[in-house]
Every structure is written in C-alpha cells, then in structure tokens.
C-alpha atoms as a PDB file:
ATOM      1  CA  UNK A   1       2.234   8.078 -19.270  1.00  0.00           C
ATOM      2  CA  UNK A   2       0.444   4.873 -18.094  1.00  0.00           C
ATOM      3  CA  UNK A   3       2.133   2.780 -16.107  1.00  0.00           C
ATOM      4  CA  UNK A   4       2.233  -1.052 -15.851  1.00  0.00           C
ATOM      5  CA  UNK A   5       3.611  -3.533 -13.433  1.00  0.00           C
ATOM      6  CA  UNK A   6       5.256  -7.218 -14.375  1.00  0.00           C
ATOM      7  CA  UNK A   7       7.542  -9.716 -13.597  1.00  0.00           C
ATOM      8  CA  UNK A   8      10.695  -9.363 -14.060  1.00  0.00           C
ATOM      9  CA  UNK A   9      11.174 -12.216 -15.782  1.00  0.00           C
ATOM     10  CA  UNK A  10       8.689 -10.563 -18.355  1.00  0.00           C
ATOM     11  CA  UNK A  11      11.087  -8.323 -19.388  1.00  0.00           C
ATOM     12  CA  UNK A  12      14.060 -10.053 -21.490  1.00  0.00           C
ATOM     13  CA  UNK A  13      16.508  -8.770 -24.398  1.00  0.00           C
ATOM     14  CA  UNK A  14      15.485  -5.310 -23.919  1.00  0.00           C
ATOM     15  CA  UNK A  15      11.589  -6.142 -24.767  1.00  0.00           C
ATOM     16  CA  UNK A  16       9.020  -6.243 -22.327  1.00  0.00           C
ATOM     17  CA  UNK A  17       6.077  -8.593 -22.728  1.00  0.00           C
ATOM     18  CA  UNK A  18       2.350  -7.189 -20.998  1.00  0.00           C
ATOM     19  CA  UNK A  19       0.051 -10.383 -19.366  1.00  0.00           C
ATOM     20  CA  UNK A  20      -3.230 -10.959 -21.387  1.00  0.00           C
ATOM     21  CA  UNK A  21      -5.316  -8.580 -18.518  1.00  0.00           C
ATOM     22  CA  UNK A  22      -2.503  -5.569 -19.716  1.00  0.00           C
ATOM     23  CA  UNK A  23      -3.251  -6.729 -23.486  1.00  0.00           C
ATOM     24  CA  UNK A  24      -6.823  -6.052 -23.170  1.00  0.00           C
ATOM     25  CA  UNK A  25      -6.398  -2.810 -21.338  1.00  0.00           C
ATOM     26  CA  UNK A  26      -3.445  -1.443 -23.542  1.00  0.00           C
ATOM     27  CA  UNK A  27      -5.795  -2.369 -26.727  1.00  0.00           C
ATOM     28  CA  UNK A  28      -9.409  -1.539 -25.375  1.00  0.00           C
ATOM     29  CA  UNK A  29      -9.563   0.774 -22.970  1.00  0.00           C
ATOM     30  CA  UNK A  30      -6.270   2.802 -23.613  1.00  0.00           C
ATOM     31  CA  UNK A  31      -7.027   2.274 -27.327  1.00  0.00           C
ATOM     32  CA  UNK A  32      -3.185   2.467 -27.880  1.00  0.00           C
ATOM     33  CA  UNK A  33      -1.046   0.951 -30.870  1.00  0.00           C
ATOM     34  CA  UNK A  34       2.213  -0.017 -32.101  1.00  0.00           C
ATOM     35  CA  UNK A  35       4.747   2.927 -31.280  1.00  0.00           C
ATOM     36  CA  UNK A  36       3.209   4.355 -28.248  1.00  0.00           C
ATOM     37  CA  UNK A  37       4.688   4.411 -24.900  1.00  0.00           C
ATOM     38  CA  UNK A  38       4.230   3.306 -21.804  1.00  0.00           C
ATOM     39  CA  UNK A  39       6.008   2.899 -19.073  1.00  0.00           C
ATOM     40  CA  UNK A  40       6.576  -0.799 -17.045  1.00  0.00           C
ATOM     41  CA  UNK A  41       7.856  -1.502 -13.760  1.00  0.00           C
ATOM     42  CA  UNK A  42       9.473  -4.644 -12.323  1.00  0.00           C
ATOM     43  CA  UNK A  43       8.428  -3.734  -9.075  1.00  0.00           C
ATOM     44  CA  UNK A  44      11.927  -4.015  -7.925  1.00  0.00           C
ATOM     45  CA  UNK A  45      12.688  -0.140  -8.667  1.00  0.00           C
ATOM     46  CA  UNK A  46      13.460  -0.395 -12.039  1.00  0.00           C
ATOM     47  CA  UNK A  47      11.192   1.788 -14.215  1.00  0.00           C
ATOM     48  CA  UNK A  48      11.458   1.168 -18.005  1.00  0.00           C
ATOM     49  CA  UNK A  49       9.797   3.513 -20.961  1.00  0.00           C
ATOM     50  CA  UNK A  50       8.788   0.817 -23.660  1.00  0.00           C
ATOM     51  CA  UNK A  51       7.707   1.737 -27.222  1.00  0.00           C
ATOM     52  CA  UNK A  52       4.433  -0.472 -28.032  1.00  0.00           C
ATOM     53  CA  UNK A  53       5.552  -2.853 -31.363  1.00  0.00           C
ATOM     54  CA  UNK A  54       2.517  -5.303 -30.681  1.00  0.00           C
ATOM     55  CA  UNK A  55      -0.994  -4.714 -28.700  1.00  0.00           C
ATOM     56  CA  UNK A  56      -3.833  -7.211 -29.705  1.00  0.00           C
ATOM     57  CA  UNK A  57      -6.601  -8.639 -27.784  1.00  0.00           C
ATOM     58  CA  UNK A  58      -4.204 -10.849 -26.015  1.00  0.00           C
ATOM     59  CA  UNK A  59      -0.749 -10.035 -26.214  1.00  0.00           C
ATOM     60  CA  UNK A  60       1.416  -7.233 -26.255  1.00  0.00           C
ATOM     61  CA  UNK A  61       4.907  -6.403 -26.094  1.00  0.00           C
ATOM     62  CA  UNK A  62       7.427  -3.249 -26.523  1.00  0.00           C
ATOM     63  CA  UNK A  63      11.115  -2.382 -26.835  1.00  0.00           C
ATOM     64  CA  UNK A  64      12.662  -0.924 -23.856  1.00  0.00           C
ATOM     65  CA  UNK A  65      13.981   2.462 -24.715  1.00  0.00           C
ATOM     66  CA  UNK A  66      15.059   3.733 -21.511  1.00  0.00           C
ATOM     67  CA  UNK A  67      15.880   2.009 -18.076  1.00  0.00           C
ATOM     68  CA  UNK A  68      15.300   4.244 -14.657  1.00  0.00           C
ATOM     69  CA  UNK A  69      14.928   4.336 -11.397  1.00  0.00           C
ATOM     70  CA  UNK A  70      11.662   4.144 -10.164  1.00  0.00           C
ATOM     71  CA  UNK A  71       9.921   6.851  -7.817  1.00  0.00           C
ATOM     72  CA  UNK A  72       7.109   7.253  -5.286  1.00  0.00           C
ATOM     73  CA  UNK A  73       8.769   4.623  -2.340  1.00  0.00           C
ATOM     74  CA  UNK A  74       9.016   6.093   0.728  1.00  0.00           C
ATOM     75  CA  UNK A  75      12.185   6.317   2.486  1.00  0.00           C
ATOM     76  CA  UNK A  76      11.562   3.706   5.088  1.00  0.00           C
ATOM     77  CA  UNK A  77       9.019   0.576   6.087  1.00  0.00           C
ATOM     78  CA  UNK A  78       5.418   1.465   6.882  1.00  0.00           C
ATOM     79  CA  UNK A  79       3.259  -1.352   7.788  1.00  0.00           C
ATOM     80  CA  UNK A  80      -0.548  -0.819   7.742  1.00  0.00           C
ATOM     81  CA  UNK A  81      -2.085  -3.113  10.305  1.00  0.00           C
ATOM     82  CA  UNK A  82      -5.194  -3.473   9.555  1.00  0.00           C
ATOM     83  CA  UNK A  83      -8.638  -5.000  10.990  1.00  0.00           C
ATOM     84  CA  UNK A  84     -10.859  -6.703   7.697  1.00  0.00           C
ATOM     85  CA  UNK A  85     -13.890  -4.535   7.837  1.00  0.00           C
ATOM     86  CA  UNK A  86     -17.018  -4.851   6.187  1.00  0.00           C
ATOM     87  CA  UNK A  87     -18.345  -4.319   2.555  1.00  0.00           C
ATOM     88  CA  UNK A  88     -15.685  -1.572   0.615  1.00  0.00           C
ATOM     89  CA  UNK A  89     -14.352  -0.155   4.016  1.00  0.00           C
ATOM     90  CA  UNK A  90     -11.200  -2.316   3.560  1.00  0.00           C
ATOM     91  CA  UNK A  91     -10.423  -2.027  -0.132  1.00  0.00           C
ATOM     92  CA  UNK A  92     -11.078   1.860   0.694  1.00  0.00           C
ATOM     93  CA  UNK A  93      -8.047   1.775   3.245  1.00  0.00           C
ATOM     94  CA  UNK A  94      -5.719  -0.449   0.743  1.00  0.00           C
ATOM     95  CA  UNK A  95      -5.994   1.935  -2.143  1.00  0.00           C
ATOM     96  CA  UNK A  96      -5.680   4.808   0.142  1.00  0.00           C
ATOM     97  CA  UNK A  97      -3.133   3.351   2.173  1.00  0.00           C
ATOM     98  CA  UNK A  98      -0.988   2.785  -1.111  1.00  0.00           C
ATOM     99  CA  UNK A  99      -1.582   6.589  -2.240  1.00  0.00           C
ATOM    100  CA  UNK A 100       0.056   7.475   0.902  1.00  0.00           C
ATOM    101  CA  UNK A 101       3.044   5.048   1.302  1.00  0.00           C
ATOM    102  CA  UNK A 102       2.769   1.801   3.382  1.00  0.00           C
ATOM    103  CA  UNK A 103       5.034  -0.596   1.838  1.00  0.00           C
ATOM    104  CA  UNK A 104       3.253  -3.757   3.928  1.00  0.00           C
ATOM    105  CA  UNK A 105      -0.902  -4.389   4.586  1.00  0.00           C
ATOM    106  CA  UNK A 106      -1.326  -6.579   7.531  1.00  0.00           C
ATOM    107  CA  UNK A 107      -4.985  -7.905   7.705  1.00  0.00           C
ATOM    108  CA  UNK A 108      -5.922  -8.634  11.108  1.00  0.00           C
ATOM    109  CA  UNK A 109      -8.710 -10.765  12.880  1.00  0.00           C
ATOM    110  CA  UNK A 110      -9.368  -9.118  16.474  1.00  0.00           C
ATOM    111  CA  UNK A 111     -12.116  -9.880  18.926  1.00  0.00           C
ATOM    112  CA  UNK A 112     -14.547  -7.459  17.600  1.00  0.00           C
ATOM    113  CA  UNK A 113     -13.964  -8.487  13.721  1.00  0.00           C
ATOM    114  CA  UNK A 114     -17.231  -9.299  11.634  1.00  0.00           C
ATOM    115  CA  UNK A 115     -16.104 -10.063   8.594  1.00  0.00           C
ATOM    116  CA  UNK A 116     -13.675 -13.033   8.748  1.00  0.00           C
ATOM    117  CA  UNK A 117     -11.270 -14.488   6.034  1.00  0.00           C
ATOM    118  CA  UNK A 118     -11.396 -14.063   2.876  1.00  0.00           C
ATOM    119  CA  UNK A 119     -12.342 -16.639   0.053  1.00  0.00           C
ATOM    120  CA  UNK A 120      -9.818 -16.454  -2.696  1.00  0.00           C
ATOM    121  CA  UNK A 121     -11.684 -14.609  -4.809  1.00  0.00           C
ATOM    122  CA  UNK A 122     -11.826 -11.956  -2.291  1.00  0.00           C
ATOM    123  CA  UNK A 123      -7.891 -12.023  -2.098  1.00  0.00           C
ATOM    124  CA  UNK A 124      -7.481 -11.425  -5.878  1.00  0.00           C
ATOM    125  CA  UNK A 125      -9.591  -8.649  -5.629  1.00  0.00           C
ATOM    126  CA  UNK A 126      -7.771  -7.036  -2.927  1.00  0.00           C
ATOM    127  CA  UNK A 127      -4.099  -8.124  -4.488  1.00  0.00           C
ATOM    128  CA  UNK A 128      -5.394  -6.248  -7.966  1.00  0.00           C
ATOM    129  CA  UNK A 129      -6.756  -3.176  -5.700  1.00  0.00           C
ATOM    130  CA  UNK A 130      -3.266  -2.703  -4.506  1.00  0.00           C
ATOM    131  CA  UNK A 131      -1.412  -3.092  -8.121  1.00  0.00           C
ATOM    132  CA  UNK A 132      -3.834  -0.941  -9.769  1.00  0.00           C
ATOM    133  CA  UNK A 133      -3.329   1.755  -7.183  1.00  0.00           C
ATOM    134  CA  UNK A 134       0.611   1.243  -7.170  1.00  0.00           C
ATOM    135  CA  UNK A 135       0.514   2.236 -10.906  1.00  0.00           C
ATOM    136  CA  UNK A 136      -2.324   4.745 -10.377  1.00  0.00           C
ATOM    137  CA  UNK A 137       0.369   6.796  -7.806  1.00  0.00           C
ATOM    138  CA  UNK A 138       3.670   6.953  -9.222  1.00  0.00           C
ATOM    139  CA  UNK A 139       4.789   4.176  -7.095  1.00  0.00           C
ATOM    140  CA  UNK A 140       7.872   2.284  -7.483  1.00  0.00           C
ATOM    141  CA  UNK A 141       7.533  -1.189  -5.616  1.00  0.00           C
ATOM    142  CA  UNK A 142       3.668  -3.060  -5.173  1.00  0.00           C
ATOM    143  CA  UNK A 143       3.135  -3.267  -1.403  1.00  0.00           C
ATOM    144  CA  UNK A 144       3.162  -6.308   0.336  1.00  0.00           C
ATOM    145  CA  UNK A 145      -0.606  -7.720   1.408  1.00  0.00           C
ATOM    146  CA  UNK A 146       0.426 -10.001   3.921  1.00  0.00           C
ATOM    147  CA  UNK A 147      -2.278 -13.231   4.734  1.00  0.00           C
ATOM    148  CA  UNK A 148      -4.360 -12.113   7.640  1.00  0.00           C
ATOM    149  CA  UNK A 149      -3.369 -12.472  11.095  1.00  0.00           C
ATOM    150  CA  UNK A 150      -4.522 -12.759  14.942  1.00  0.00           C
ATOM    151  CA  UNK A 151      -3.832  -9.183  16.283  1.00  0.00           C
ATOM    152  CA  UNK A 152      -2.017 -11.120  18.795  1.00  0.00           C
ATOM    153  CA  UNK A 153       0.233 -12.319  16.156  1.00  0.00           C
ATOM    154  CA  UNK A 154       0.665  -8.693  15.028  1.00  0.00           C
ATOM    155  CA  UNK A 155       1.791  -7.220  18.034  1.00  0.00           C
ATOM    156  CA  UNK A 156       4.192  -9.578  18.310  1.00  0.00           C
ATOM    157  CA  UNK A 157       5.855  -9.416  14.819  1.00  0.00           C
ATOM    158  CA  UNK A 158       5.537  -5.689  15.285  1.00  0.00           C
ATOM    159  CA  UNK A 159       8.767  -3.605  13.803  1.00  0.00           C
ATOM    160  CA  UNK A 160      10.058  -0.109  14.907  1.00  0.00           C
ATOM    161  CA  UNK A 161       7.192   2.589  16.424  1.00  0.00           C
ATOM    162  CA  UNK A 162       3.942   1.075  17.099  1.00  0.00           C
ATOM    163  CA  UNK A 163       0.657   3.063  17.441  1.00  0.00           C
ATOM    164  CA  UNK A 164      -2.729   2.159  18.258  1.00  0.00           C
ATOM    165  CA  UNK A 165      -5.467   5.221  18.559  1.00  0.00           C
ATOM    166  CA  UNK A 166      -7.466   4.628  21.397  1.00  0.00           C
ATOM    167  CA  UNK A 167     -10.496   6.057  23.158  1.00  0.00           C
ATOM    168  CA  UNK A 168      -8.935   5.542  26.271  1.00  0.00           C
ATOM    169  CA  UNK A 169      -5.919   7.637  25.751  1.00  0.00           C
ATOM    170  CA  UNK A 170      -4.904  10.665  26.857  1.00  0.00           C
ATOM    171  CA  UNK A 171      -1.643  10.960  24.747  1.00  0.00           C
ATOM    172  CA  UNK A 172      -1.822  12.669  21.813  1.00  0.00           C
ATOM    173  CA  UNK A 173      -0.417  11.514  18.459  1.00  0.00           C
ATOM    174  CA  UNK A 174       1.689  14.259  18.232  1.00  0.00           C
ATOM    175  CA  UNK A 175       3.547  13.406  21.455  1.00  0.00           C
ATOM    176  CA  UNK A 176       4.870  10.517  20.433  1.00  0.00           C
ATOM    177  CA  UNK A 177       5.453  11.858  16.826  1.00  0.00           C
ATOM    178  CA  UNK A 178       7.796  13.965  17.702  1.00  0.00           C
ATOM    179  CA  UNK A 179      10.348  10.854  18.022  1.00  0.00           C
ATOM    180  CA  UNK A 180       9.003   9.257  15.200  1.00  0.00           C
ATOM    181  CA  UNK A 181      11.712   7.171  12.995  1.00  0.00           C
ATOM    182  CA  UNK A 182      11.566   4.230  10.448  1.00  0.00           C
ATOM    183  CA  UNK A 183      10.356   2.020  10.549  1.00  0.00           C
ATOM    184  CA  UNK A 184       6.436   2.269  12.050  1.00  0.00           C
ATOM    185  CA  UNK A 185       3.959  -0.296  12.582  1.00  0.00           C
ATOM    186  CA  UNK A 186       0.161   1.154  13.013  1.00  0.00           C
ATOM    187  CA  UNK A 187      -2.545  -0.792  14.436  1.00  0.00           C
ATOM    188  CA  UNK A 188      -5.897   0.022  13.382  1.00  0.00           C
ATOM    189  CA  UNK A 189      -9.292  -1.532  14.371  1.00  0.00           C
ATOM    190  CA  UNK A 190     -12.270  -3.007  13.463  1.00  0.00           C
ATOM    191  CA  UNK A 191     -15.932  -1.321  13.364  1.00  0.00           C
ATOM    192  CA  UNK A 192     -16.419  -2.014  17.041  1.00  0.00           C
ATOM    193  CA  UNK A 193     -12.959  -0.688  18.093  1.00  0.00           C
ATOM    194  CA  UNK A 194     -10.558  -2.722  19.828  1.00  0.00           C
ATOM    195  CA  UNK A 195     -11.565  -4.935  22.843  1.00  0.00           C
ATOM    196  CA  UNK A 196     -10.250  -3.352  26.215  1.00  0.00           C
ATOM    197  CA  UNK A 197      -7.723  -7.235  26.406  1.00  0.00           C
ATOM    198  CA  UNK A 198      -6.563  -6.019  23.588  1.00  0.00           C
ATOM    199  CA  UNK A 199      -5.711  -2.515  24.516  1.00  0.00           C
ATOM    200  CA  UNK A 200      -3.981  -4.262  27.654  1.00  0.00           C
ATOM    201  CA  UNK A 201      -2.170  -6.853  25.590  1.00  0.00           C
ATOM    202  CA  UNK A 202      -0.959  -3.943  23.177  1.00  0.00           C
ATOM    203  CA  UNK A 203       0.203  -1.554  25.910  1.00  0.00           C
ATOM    204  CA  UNK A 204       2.240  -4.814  27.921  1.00  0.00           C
ATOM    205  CA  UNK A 205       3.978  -5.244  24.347  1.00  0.00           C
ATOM    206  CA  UNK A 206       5.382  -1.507  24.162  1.00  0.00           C
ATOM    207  CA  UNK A 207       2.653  -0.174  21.391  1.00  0.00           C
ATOM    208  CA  UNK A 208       1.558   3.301  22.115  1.00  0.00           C
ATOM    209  CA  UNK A 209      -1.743   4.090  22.760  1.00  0.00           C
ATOM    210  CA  UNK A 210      -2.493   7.257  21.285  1.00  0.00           C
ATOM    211  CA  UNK A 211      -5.970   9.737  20.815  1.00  0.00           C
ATOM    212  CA  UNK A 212      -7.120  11.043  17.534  1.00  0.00           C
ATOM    213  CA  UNK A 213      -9.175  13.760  19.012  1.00  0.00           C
ATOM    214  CA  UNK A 214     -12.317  13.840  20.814  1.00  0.00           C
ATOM    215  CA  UNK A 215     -14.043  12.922  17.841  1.00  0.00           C
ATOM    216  CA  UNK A 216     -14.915   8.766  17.383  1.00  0.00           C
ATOM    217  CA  UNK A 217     -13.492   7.980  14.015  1.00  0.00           C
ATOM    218  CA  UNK A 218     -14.367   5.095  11.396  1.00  0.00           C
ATOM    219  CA  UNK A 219     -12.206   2.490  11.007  1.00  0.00           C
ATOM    220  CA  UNK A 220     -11.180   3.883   7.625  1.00  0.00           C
ATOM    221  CA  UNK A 221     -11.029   6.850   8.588  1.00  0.00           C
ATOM    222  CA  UNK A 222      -8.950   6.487  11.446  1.00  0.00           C
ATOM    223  CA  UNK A 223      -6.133   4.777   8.929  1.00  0.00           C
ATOM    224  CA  UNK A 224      -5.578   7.514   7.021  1.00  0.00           C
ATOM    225  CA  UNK A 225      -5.804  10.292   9.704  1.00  0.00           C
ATOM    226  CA  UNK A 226      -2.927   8.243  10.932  1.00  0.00           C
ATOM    227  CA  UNK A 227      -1.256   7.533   8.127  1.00  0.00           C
ATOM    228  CA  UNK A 228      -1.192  11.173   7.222  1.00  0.00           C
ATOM    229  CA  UNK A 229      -0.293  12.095  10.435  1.00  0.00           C
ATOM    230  CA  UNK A 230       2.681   9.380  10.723  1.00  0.00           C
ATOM    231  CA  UNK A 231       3.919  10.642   6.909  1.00  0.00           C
ATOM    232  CA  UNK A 232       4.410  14.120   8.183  1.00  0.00           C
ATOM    233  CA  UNK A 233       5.768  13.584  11.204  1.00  0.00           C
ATOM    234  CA  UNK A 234       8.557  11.333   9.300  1.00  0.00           C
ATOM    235  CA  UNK A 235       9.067  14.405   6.253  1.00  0.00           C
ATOM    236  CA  UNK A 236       7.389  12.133   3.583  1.00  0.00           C
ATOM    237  CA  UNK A 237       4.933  15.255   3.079  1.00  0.00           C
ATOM    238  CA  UNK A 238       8.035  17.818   2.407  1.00  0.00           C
ATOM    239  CA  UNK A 239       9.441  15.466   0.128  1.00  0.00           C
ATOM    240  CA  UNK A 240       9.254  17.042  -3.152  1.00  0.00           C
ATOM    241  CA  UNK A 241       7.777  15.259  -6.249  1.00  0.00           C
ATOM    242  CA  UNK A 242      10.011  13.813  -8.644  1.00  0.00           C
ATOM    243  CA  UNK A 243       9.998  16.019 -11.824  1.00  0.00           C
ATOM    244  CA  UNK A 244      11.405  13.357 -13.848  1.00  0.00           C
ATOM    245  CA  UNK A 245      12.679   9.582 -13.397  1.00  0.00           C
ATOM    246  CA  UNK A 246      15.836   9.400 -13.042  1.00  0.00           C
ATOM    247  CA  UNK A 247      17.417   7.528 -16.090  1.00  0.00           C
ATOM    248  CA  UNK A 248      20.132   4.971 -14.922  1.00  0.00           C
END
C-alpha cells in the first residue's frame, strides 16, 4: 500500500488531507480514486490507513479507518555524518542511508570538500530525496537533514560511538564493533579523504579511527559499508520485518 507522509496538523476529525504534490501523484501517477487506500504517516509514529473520498488534480483527502503504530525506526540514534560530494554521490548516500536506518544526515564541509553549500534549490531536492525514500522503506519517522556543518563542528557535537574509516588505521571495524551501543555517530569523507589535521583533530576528540579493508573505497561507498557494518553489529539486521502494523 503506498505510503504518504504529512503534517500532523493535516490530519483532523479522523480525515486526512494530502498537499497539492500528493494530489497530483495520488491522481496521475497512482491513477487512484475515491475508496482506495493508502496509508499516511505523521512522521511522529503514528501510521494511519485512509480510504480515498476525494483525489483531483489538486486536492485530496480520506477518512482514517485505522490508527497504528508505525514501523521501520531503528531502535536507537544513528547519525550519518556526511562530507557534500559531487554530482549524485550525495543524494546516493541520503536515499541509501535512509533504506538502512540513520535517523539524522549531518552534511559536512572538511578541508578537502569541492562542492560547497547548497543553494536552496539544492536543499529541497535533498529534503524530498529523504521523504520519498522514508515512504519508499517502510519507515516510520523522516530523518533529520541537519544544515551543513564544519567537520570541526561535528566532532564536537558528536553523540555516543564515533567512527571515522581511515587509511591510516590499523584497527579494524570489527574491533571496536564488538562494543558497539546506541547511539553512533559516523564520520565519512569527502572524494579526497580526510586531511591528515583532521584525522589528528578526530582522534584528540575520542572518534575511532577505523580500516575498511585494504581496498580504497568511494566516499559513497564507504557510507554504506559502514552503515551496514554498524547495523549488524547493533542487531538491526536480525530484527525481523514487521508482518503487519500494529493497530493501536
């Protein structure tokens, strides 16, 4: 069943009332009408199964027929800190990054960074990138996409475990995963890698410094080897998936 995120303050005497963008996709693309359902979530974890009474070209709206709890969260805080890379490399890590559970993107600007801030146009894209993939998932809550950051400022607003893959390390990931607990905080960076002051300034501040193998790894690719890597080590991969919401 598709799922759709809103405001809560969209949803009101047990009716439920899509934006314009949801309109158009509920009518156009989904080609759905007036008694089918869909699911809506008020990103809070509150999941509710709404019957379709109204989808034009610019409105729609449904009667809530069942309220549950919303799936897919993980059972702790993951934050994804993350260099801004160049051309798709950075949406790539936000929609995969939401498939596998961070609850908080933390775009960084480090020494080596090429691309710098983004124009607000840029951030829209990005914010929709994460919704879309929230819904696409089964997930309960849309992650946070913080503004971008020094990586400086990250280290020091770091929570929990903090990791950092580095060329220069000898410790493997799985050494310090065996102690791994919520919540985590990974660093990952740009293109060029980070800059050897920044190894330094991560290592003063606690952050391990870890190796992914002998193997030098994109930027993108080195977030979700690590994310994968952190999600297993804290039993988000044994979890079992949800056979049905759980009605409240």
């Amino acid at each position: 069943m598709q799922r759709f995120f809103v405001p809560p303050q969209a949803i009101q005497n047990q009716q439920v009332r899509f934006s314009p963008e949801q309109a158009r996709q509920l009518r156009t693309v989904l080609r759905l009408h007036s008694g089918d359902e869909v699911l809506a979530l008020d990103g809070q974890g509150r999941c509710y199964r709404v019957a379709l009474a109204y989808a034009g070209k610019n409105d729609a709206y449904g009667h809530i027929q069942e309220t549950m709890t919303a799936g897919g969260e993980p059972a702790g805080e993951l934050t994804l800190c993350q260099a801004i890379a160049r051309g798709d490399r950075f949406e790539w890590v936000l929609q995969k990054g939401v498939e596998l559970g961070v609850t908080r993107f933390q775009p960084m600007i480090t020494q080596r960074t090429v691309r710098r801030s983004p124009g607000d146009s840029q951030r829209e894209r990005w914010e929709r990138i994460v919704r879309e993939a929230a819904e696409q998932c089964g997930r309960g809550r849309i992650p946070v996409l913080a503004p971008e950051i020094s990586f400086a400022q990250a280290v020091a607003q770091r929570r929990g475990l903090a990791l950092l893959p580095s060329t220069t390390s000898a410790v493997s990931a799985q050494q310090v995963l065996a102690q791994a607990a919520w919540p985590a905080t990974l660093f990952i960076g740009p293109e060029g890698g980070f800059a050897p002051e920044e190894v330094a300034l991560a290592r003063a501040a606690g952050v391990h410094t870890i190796s992914l193998g002998p193997r030098t790894l994109r930027t993108e690719t080195a977030a979700i080897v690590l994310l994968a890597l952190v999600m297993q080590a804290l039993g988000e991969m044994d979890r079992p998936a949800p056979l049905a919401l759980a009605a409240l």
